[in-house]
N, C-alpha and C. Protein backbone atom coordinates (compact mmCIF):
# COMPACT_ATOMS: atom_id res chain seq x y z
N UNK A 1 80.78 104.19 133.27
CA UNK A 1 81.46 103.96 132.01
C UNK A 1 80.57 104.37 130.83
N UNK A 2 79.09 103.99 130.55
CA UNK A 2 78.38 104.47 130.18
C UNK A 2 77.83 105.73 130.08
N UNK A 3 78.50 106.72 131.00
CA UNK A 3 77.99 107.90 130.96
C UNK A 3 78.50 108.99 129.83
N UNK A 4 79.77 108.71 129.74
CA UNK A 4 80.29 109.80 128.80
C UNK A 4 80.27 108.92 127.21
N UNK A 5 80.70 109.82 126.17
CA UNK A 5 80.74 109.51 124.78
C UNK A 5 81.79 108.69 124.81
N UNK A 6 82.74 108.98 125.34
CA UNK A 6 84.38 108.39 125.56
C UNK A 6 84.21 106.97 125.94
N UNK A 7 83.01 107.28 127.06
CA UNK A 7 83.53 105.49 127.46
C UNK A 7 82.35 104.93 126.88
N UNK A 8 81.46 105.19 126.71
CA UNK A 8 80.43 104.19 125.43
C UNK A 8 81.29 103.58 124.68
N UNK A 9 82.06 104.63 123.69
CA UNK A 9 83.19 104.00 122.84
C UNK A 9 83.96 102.97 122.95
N UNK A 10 84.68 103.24 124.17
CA UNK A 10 85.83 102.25 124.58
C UNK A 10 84.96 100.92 124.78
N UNK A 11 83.58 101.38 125.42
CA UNK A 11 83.42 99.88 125.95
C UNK A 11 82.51 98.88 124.66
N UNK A 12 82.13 99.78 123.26
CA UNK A 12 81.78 99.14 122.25
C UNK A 12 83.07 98.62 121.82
N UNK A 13 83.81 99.49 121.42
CA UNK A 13 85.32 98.49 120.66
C UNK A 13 85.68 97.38 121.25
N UNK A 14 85.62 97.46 122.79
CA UNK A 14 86.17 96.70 123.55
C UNK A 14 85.33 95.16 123.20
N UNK A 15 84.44 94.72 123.28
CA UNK A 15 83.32 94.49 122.79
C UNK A 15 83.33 93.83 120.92
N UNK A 16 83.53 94.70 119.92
CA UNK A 16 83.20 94.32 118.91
C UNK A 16 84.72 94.06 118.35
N UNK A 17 85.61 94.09 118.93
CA UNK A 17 87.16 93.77 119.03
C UNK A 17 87.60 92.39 119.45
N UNK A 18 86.81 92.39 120.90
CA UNK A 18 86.60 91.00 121.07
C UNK A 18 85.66 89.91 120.37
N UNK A 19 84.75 90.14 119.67
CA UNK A 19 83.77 89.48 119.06
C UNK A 19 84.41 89.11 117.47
N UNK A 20 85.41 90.40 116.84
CA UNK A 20 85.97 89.76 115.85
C UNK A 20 87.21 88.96 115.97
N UNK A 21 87.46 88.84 117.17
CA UNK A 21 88.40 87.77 117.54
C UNK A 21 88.16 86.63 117.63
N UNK A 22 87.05 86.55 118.28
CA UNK A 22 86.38 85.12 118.54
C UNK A 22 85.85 84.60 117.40
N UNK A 23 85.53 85.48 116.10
CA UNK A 23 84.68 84.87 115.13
C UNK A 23 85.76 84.47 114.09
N UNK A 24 87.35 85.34 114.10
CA UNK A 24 88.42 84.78 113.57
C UNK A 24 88.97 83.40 113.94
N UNK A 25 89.57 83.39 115.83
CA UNK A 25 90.30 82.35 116.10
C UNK A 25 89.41 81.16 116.64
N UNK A 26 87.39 81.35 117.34
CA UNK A 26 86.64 80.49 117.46
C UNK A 26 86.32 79.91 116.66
N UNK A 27 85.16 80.96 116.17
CA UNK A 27 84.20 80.40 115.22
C UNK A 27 84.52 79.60 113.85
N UNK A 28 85.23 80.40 113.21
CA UNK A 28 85.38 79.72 111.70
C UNK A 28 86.56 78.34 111.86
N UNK A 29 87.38 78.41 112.83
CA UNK A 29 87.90 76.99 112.81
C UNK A 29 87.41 76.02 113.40
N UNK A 30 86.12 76.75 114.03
CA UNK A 30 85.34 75.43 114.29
C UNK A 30 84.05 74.74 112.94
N UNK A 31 83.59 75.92 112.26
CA UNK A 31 83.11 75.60 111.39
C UNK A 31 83.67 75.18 110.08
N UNK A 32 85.10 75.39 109.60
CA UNK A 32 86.08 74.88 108.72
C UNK A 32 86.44 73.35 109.52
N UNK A 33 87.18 73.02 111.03
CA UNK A 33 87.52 71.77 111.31
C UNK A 33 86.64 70.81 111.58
N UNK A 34 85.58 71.35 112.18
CA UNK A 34 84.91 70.70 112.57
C UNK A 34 83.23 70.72 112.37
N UNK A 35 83.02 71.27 111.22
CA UNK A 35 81.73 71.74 110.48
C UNK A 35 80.76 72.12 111.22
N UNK A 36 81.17 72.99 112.24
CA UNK A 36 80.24 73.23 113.21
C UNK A 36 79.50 75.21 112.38
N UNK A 37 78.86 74.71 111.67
CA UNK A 37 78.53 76.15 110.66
C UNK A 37 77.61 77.16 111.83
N UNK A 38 77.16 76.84 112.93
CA UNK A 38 76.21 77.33 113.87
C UNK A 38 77.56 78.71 114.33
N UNK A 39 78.31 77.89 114.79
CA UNK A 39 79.49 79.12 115.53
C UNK A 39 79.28 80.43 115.01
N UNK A 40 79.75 80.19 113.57
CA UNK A 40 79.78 81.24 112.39
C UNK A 40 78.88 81.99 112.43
N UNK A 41 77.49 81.46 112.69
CA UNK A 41 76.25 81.88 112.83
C UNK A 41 76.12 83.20 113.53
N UNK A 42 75.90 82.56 115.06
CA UNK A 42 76.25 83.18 116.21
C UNK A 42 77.07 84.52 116.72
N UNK A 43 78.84 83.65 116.00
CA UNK A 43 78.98 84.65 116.61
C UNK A 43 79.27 85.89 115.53
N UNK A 44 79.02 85.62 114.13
CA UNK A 44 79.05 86.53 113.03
C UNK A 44 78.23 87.50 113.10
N UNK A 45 76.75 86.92 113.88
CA UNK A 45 75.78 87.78 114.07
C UNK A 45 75.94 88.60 114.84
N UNK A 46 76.72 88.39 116.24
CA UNK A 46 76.93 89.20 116.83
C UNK A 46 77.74 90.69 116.87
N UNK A 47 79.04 89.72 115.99
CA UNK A 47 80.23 90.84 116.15
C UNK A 47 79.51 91.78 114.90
N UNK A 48 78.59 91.08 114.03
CA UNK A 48 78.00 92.77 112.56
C UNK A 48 77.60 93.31 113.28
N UNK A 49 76.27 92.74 114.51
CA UNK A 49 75.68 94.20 115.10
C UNK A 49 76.66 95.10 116.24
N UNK A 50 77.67 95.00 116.77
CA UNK A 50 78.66 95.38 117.57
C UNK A 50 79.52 96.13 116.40
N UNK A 51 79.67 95.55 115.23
CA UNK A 51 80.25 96.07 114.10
C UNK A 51 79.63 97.75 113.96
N UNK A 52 78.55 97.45 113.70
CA UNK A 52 77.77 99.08 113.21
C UNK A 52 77.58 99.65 114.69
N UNK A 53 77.26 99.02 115.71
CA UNK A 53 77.44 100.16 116.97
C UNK A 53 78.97 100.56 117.42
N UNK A 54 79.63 100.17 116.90
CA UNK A 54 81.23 100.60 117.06
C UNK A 54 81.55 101.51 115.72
N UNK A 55 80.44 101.72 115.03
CA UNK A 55 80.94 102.51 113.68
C UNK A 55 79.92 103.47 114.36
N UNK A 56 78.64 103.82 114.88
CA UNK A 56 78.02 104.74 115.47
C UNK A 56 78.44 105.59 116.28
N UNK A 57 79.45 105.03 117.31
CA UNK A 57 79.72 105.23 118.52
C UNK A 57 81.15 106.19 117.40
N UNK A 58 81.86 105.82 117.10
CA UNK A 58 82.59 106.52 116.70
C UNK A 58 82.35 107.92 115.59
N UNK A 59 81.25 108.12 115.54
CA UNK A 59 80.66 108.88 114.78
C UNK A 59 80.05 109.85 115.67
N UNK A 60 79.32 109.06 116.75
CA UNK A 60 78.78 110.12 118.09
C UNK A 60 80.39 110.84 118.45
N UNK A 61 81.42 110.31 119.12
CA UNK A 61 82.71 110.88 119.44
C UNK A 61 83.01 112.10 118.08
N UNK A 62 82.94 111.58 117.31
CA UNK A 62 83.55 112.46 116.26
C UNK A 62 82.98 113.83 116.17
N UNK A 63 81.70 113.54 116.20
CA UNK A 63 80.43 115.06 116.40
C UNK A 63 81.02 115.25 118.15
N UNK A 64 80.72 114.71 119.19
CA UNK A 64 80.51 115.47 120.01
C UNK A 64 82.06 115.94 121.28
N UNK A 65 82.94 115.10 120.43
CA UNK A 65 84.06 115.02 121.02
C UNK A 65 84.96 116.28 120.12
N UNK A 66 84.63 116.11 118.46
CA UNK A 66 84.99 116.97 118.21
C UNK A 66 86.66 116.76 117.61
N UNK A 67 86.13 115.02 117.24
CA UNK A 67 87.31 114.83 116.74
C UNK A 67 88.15 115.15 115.29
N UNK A 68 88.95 115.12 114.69
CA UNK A 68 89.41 115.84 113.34
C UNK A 68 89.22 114.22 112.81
N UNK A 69 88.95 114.71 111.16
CA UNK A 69 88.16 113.65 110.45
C UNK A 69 89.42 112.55 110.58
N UNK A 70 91.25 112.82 110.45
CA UNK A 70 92.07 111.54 110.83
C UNK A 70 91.76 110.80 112.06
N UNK A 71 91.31 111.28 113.05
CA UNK A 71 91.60 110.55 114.35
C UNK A 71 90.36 109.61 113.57
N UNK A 72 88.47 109.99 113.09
CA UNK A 72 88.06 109.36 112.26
C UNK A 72 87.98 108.17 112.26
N UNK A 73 88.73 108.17 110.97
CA UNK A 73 89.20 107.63 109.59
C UNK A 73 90.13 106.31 110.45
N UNK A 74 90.87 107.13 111.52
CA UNK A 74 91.62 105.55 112.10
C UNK A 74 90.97 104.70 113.08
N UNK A 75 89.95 105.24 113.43
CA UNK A 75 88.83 104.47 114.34
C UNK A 75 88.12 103.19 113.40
N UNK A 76 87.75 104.12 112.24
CA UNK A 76 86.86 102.81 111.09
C UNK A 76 88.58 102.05 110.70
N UNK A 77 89.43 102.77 110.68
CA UNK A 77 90.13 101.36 109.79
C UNK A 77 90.37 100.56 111.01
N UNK A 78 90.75 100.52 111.91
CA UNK A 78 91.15 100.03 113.07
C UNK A 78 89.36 99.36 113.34
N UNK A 79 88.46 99.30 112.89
CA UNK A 79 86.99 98.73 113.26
C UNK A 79 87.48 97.16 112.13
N UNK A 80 88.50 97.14 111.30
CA UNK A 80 88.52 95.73 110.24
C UNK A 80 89.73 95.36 110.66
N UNK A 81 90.73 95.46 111.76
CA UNK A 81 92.00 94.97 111.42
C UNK A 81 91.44 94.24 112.96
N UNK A 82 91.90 92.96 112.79
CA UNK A 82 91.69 91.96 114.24
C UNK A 82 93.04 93.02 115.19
N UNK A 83 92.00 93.01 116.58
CA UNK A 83 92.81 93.76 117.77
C UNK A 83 92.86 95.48 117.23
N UNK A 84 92.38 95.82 116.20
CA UNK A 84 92.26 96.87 115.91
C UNK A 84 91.88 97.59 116.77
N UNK A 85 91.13 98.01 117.34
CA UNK A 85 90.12 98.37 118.49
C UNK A 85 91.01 98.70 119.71
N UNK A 86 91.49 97.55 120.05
CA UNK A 86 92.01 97.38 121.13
C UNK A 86 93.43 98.50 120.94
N UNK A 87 94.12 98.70 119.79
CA UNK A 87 95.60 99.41 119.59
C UNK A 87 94.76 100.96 119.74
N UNK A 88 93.47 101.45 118.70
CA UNK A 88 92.49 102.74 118.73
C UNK A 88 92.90 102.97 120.12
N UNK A 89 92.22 102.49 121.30
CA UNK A 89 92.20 102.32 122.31
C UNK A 89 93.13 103.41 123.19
N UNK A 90 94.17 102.12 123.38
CA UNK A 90 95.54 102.63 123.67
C UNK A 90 95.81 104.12 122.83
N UNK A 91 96.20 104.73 121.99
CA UNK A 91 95.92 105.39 121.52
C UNK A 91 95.31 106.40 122.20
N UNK A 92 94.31 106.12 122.31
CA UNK A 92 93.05 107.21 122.28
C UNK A 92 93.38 107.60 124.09
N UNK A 93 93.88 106.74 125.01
CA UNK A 93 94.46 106.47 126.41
C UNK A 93 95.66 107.87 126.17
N UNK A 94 96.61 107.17 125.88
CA UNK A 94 97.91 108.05 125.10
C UNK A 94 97.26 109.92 125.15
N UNK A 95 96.89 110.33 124.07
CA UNK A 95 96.01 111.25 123.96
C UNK A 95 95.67 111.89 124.90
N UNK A 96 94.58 111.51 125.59
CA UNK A 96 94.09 111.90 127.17
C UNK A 96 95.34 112.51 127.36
N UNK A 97 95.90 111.40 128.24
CA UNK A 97 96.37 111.50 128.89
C UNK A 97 97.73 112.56 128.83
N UNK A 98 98.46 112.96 127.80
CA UNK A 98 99.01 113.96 127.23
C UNK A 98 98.34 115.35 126.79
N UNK A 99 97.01 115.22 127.14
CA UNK A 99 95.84 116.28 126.73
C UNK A 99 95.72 117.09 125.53
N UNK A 100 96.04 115.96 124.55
CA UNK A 100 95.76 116.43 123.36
C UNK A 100 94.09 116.08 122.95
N UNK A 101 93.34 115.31 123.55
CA UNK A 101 92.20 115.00 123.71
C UNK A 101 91.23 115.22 124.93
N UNK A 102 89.94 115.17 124.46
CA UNK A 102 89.06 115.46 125.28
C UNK A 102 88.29 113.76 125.73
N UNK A 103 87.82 113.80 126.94
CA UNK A 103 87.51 112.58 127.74
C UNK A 103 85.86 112.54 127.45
N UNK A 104 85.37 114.42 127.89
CA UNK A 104 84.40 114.90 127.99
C UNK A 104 83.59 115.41 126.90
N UNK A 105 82.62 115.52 126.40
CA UNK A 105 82.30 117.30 125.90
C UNK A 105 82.11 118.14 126.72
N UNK A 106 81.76 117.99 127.79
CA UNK A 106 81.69 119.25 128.66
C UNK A 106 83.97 119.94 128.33
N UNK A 107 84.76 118.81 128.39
CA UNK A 107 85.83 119.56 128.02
C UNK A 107 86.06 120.28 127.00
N UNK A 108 85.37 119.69 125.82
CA UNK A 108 85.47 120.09 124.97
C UNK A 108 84.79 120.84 124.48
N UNK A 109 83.76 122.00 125.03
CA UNK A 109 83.35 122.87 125.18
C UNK A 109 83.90 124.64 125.41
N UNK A 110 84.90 124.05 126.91
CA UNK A 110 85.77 124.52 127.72
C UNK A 110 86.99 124.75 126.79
N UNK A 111 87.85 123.84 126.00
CA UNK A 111 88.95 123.58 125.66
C UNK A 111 88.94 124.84 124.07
């Protein structure tokens, strides 16, 4: 999964998608109901640094995948909308799989 640009990607969003979920529907109602301000802490810290490696990672794809600056542009907006990531995703599945996209750079070399 790690080997190609493609799936680094998928598996950061996957990742910092889930982390702004948890810091939406966990963390802050535990630190709003129940003043638990540590959650926030935690897992805020986590999902910023997953934040900027899911803004990297989509920047590596973009150079080496060779993506056009819209496909981009909907990766970062889809990096702030909760489940964002997860719809990119699908998407980006879609694509493939209709071969309007590349998986590889070695395809996209070829292509």
């Amino acid at each position: 999964m790690f080997k190609t640009v493609l799936g680094r990607f998928k598996v950061i969003g996957y990742l910092e998608g889930l982390s702004f979920l948890l810091l939406l529907l966990v963390a802050m109602p535990l630190k709003y109901a129940a003043g638990m301000d540590m959650a926030v802490t935690i897992v805020g810290g986590a999902h910023g640094a997953l934040f900027v490696l899911y803004i990297l990672a989509a920047w590596h794809a973009f150079i080496a995948l060779k993506w056009n600056l819209k496909k981009l542009l909907w990766a970062l907006v889809a990096s702030v909308l909760p489940a964002g990531t997860f719809v990119f995703e699908s998407y980006l599945k879609k694509e493939i799989q209709a071969g309007r996209a590349y998986a590889t750079p070695e395809e996209a070399d070829r292509g």
